[in-house]
N, C-alpha and C. Protein backbone atom coordinates (compact mmCIF):
# COMPACT_ATOMS: atom_id res chain seq x y z
N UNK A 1 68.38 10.74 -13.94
CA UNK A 1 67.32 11.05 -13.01
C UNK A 1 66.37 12.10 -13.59
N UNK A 2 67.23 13.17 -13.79
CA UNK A 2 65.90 14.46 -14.54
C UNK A 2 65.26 14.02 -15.97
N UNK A 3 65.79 12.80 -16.62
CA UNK A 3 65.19 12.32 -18.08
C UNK A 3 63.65 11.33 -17.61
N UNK A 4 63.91 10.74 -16.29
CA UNK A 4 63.02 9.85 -15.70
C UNK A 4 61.95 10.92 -15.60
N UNK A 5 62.22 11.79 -15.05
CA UNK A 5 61.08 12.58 -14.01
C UNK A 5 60.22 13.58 -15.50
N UNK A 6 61.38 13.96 -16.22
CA UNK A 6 60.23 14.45 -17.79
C UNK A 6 59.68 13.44 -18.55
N UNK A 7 59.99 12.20 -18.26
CA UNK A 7 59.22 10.90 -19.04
C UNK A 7 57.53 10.90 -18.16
N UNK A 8 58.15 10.76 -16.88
CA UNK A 8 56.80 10.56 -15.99
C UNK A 8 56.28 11.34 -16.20
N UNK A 9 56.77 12.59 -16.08
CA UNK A 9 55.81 13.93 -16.60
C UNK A 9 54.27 14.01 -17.79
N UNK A 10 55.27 13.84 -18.66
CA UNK A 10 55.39 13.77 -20.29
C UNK A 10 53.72 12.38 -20.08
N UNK A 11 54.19 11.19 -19.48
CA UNK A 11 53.54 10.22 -19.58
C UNK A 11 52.05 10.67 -18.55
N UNK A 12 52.19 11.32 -17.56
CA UNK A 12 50.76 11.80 -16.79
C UNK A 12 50.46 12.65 -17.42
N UNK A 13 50.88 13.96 -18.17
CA UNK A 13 50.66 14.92 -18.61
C UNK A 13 49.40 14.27 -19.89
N UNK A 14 50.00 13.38 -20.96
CA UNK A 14 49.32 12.32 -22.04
C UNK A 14 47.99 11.64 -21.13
N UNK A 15 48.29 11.17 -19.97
CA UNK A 15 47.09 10.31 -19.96
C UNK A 15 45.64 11.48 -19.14
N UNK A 16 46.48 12.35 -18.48
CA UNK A 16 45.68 13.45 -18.03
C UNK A 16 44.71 13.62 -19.06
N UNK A 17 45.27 14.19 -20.08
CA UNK A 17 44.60 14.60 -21.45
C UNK A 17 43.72 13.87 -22.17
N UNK A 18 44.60 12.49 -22.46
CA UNK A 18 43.06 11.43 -22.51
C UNK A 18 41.70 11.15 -22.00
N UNK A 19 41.91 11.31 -20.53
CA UNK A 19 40.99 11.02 -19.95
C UNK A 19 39.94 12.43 -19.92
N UNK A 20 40.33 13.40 -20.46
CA UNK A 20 39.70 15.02 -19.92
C UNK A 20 38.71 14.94 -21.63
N UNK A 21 38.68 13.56 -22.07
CA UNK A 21 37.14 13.97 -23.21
C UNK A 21 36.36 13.35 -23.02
N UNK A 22 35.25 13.29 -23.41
CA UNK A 22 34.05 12.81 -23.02
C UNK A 22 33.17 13.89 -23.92
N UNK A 23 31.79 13.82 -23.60
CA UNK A 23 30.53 14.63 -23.77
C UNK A 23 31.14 15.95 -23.90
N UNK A 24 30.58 17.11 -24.37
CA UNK A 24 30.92 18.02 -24.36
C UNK A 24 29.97 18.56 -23.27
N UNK A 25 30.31 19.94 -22.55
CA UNK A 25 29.41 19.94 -21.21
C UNK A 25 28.99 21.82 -21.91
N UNK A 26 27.99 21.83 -21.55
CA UNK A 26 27.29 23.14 -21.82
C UNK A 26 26.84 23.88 -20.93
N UNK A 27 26.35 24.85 -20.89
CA UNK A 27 25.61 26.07 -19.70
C UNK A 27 24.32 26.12 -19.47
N UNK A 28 23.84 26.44 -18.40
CA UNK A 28 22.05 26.75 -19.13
C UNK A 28 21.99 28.32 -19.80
N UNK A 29 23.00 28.63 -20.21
CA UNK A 29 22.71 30.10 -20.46
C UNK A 29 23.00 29.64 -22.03
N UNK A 30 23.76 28.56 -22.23
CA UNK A 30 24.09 28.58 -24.23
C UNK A 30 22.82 28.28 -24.37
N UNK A 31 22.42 27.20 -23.68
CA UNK A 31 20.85 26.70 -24.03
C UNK A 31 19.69 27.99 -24.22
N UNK A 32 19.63 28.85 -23.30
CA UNK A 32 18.70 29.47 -23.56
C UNK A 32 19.12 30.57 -25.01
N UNK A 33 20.41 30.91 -24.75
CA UNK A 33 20.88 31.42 -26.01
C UNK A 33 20.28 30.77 -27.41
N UNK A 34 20.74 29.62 -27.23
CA UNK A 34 20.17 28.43 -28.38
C UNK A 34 18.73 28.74 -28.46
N UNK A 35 17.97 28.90 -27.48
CA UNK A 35 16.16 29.00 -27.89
C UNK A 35 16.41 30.21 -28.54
N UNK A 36 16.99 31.29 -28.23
CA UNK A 36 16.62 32.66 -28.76
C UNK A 36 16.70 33.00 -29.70
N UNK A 37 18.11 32.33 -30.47
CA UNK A 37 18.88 32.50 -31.27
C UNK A 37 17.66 31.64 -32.84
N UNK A 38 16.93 30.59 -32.20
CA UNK A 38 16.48 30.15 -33.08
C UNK A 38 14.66 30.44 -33.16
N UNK A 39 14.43 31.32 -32.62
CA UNK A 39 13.14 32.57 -32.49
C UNK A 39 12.77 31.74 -31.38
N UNK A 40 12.77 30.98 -30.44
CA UNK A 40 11.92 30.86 -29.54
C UNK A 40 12.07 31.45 -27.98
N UNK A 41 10.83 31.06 -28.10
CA UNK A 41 10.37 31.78 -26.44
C UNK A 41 10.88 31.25 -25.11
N UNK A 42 12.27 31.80 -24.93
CA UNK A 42 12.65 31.52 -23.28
C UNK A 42 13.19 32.93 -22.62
N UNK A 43 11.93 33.32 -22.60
CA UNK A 43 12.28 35.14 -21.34
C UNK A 43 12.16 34.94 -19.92
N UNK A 44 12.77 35.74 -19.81
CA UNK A 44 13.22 36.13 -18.57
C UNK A 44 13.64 35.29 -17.72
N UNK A 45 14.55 34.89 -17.96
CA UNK A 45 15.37 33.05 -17.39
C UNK A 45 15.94 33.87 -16.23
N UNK A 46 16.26 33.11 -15.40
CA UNK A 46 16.78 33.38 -14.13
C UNK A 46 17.02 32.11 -13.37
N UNK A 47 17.98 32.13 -12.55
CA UNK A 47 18.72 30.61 -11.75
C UNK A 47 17.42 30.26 -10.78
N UNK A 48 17.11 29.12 -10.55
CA UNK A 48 16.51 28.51 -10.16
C UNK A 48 16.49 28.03 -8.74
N UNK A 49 15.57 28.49 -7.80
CA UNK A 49 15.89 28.39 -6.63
C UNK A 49 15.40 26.95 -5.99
N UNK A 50 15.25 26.57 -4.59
CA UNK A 50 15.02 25.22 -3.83
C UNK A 50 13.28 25.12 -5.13
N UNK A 51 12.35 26.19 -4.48
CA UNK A 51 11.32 26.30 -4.67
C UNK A 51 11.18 26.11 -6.05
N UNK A 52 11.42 26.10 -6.91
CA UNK A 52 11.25 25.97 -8.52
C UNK A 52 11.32 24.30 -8.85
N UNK A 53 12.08 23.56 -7.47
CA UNK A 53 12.24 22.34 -7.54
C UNK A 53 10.99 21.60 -7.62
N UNK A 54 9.88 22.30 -6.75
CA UNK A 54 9.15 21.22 -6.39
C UNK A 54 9.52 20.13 -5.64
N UNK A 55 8.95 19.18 -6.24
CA UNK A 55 9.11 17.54 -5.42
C UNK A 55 10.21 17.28 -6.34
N UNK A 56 10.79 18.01 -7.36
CA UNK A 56 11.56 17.56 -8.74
C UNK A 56 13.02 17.16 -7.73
N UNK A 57 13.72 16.17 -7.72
CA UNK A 57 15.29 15.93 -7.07
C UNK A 57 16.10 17.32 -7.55
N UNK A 58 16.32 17.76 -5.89
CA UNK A 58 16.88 19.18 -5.69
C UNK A 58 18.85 19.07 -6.39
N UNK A 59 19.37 18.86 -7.17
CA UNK A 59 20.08 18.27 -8.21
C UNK A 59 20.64 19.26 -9.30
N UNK A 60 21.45 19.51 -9.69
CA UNK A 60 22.23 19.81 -10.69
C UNK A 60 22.03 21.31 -10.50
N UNK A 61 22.41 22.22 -11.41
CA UNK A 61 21.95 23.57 -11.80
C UNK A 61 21.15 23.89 -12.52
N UNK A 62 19.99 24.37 -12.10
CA UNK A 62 18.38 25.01 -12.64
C UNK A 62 18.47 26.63 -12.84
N UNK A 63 17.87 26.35 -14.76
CA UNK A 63 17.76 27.47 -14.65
C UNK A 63 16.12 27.69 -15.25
N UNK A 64 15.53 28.81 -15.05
CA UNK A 64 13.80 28.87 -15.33
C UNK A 64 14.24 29.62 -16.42
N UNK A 65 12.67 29.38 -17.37
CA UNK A 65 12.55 30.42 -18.45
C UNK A 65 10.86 30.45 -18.75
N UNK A 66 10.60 31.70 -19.46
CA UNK A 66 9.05 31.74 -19.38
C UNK A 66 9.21 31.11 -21.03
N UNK A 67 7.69 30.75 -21.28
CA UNK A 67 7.14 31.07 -23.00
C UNK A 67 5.65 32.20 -22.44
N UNK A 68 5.73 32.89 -22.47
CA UNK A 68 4.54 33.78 -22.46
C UNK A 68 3.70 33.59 -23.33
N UNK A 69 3.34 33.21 -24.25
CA UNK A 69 2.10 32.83 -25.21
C UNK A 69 1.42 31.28 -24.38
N UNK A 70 2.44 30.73 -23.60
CA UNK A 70 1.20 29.84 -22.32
C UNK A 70 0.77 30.00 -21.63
N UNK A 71 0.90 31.63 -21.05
CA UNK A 71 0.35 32.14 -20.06
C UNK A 71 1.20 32.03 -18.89
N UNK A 72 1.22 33.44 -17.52
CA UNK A 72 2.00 33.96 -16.83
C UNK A 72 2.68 32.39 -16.38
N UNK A 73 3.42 32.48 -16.13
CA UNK A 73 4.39 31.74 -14.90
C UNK A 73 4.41 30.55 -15.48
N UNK A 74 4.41 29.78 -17.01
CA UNK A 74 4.63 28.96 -17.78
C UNK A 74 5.61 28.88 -18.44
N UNK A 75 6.60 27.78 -18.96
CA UNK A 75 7.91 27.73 -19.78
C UNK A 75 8.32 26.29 -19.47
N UNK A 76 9.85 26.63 -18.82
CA UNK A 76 10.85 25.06 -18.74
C UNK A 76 11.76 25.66 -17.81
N UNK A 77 12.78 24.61 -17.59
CA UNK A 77 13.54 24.56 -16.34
C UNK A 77 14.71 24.15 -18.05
N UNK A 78 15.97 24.38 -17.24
CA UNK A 78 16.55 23.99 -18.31
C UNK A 78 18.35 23.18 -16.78
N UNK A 79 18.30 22.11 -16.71
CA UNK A 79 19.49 21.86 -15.69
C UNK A 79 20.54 21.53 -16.39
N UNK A 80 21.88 21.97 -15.35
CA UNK A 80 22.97 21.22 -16.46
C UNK A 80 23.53 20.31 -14.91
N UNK A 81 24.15 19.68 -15.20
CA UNK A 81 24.20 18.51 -14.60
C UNK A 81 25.55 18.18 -15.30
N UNK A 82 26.41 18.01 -13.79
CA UNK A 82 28.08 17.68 -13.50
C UNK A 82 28.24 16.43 -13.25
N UNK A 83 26.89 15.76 -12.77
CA UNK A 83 26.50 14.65 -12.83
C UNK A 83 25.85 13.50 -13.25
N UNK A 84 26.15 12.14 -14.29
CA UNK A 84 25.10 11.98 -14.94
C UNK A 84 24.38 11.01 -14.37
N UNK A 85 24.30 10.60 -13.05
CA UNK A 85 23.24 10.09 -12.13
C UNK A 85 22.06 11.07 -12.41
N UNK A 86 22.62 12.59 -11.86
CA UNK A 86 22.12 13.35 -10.80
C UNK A 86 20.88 13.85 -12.43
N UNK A 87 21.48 13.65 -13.53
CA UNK A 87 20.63 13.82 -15.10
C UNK A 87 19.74 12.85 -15.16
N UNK A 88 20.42 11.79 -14.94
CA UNK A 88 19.41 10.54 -15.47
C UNK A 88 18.23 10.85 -14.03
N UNK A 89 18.75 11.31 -12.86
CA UNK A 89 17.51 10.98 -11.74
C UNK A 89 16.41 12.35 -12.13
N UNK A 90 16.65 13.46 -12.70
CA UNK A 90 15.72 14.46 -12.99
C UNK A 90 15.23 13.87 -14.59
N UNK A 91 15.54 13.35 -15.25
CA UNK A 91 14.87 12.74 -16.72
C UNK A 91 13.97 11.85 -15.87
N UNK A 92 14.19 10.61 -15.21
CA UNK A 92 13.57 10.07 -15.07
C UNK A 92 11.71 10.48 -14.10
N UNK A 93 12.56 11.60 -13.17
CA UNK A 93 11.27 12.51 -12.19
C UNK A 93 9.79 12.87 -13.29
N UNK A 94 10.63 13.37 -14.22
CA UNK A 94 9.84 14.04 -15.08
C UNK A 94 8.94 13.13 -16.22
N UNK A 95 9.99 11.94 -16.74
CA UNK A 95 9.03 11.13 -17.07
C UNK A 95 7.98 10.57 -16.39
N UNK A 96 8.78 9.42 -15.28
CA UNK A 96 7.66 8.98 -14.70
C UNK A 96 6.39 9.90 -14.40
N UNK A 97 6.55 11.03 -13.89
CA UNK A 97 5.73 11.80 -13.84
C UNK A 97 4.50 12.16 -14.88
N UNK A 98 4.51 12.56 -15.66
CA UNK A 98 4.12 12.74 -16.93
C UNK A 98 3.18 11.46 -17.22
N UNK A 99 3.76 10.13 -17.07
CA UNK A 99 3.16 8.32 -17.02
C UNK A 99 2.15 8.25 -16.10
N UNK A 100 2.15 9.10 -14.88
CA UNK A 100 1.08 8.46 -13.61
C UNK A 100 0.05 9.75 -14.07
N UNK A 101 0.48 10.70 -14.79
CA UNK A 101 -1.08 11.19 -15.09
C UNK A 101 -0.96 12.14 -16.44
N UNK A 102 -1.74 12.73 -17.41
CA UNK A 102 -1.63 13.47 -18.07
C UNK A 102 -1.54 15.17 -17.71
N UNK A 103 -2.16 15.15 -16.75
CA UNK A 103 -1.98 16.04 -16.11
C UNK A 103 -0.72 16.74 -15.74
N UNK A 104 0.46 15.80 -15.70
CA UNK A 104 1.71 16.15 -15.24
C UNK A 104 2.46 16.51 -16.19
N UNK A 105 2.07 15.52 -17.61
CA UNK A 105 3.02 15.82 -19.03
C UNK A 105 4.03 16.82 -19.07
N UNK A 106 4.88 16.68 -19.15
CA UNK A 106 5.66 17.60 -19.69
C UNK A 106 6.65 17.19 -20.67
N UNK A 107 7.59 17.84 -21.59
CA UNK A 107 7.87 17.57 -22.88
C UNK A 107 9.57 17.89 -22.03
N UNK A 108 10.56 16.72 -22.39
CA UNK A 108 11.86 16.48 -21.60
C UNK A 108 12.83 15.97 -23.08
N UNK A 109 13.63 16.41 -22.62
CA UNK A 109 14.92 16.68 -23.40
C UNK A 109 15.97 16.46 -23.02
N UNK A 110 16.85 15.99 -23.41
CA UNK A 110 18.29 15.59 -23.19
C UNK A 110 19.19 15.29 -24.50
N UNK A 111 21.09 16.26 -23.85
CA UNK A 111 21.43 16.76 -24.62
C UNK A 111 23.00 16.54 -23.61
N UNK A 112 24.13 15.69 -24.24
CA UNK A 112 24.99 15.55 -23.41
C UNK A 112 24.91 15.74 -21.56
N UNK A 113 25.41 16.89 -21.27
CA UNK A 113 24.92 17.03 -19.76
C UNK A 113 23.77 18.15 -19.30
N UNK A 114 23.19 18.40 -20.16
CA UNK A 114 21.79 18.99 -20.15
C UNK A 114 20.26 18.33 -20.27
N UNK A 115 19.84 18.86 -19.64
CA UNK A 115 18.36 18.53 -19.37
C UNK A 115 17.27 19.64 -19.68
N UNK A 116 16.58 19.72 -20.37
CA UNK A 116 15.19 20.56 -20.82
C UNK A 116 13.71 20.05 -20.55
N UNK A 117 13.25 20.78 -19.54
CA UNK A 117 11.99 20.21 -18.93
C UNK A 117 11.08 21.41 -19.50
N UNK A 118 10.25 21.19 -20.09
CA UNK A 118 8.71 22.26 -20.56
C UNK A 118 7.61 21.66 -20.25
N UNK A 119 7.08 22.82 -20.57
CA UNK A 119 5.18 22.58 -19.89
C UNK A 119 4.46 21.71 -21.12
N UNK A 120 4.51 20.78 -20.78
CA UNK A 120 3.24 19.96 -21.38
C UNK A 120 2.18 20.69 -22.62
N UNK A 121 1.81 21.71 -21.84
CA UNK A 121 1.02 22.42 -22.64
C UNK A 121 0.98 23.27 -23.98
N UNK A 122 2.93 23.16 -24.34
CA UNK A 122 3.17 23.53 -25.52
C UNK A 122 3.03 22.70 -26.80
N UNK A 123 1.81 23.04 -27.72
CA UNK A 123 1.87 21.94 -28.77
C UNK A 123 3.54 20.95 -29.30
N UNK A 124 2.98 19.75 -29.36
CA UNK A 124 3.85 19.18 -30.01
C UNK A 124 5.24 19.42 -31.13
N UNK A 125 4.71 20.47 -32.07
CA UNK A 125 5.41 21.08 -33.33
C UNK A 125 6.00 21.97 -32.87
N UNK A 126 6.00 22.65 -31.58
CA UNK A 126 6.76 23.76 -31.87
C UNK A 126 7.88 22.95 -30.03
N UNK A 127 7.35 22.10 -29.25
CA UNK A 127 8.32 21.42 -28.49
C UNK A 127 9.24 21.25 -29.24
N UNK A 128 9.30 20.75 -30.21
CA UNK A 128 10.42 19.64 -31.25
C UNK A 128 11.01 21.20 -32.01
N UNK A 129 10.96 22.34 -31.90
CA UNK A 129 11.91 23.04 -32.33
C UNK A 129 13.05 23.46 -31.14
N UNK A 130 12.46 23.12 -30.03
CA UNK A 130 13.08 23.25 -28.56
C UNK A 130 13.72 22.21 -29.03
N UNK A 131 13.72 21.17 -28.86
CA UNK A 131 14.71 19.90 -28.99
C UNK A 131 15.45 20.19 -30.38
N UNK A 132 14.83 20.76 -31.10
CA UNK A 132 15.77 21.15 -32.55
C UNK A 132 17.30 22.23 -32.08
N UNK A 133 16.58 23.00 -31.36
CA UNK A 133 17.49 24.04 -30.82
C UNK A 133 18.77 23.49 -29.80
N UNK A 134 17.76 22.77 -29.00
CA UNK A 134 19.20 22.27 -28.01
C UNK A 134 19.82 21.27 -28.95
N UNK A 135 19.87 20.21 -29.70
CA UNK A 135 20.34 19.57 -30.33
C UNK A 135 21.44 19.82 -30.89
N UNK A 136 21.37 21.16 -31.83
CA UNK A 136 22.04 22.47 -32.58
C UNK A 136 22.98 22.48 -31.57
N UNK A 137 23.62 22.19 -30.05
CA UNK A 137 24.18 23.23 -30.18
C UNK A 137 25.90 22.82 -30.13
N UNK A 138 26.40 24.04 -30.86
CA UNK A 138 27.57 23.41 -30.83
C UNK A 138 28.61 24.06 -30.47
């Protein structure tokens, strides 16, 4: 009887473990670490309230960050997401968005269970060191 019950053990204990990999899951705080670490501009980050949402699906964990060389109250949202609906439905907000006008553009990123949303308005060359950075991280 007690050889049964350490087999079953033994045998949930194994498949527990199997099933616990996947994606690796990250913070929004490594992420912003990751911008800093690789000279870029994400100050003064702070958690992200209803209002930071916008119309954006109120969803995952938001965190803000400035780039100050775009001027006051400009940067990215950076979400991590426990969910990968709740990822794919804020990637998609932001694209489509960006599609119905230029005006909306913004430069989107994805990175296992992270999401990186920036202002449009950051040239091209230095977006793609943002995506260089989150990419990095390990």
């Amino acid at each position: 009887m007690k050889t049964k019950l350490i087999i079953t053990l033994a045998i949930v204990l194994l498949i527990a473990t199997a099933c616990a990999g996947g994606p690796p899951s990250w913070t929004d705080q490594q992420v912003v670490d990751a911008f800093q670490v690789a000279g870029l501009e994400a100050d003064n980050s702070r958690a992200m309230t209803k209002d930071d949402y916008g119309l954006a699906p109120y969803v995952c964990t938001g965190t803000r960050f400035f780039i100050p060389s775009l001027g006051e109250d400009n940067g990215g949202r950076i979400f991590a997401c426990d969910d990968a609906k709740e990822l794919e439905s804020l990637e998609t907000y932001y694209t489509e968005l960006g599609k119905s006008s230029a005006l909306f553009f913004s430069w989107v990123y994805k990175k296992d269970n992270i999401l990186v949303q920036i202002n449009g308005n950051l040239p091209e060359d230095q977006a793609k060191q943002y995506e260089a950075a989150l990419d990095g991280l390990k």
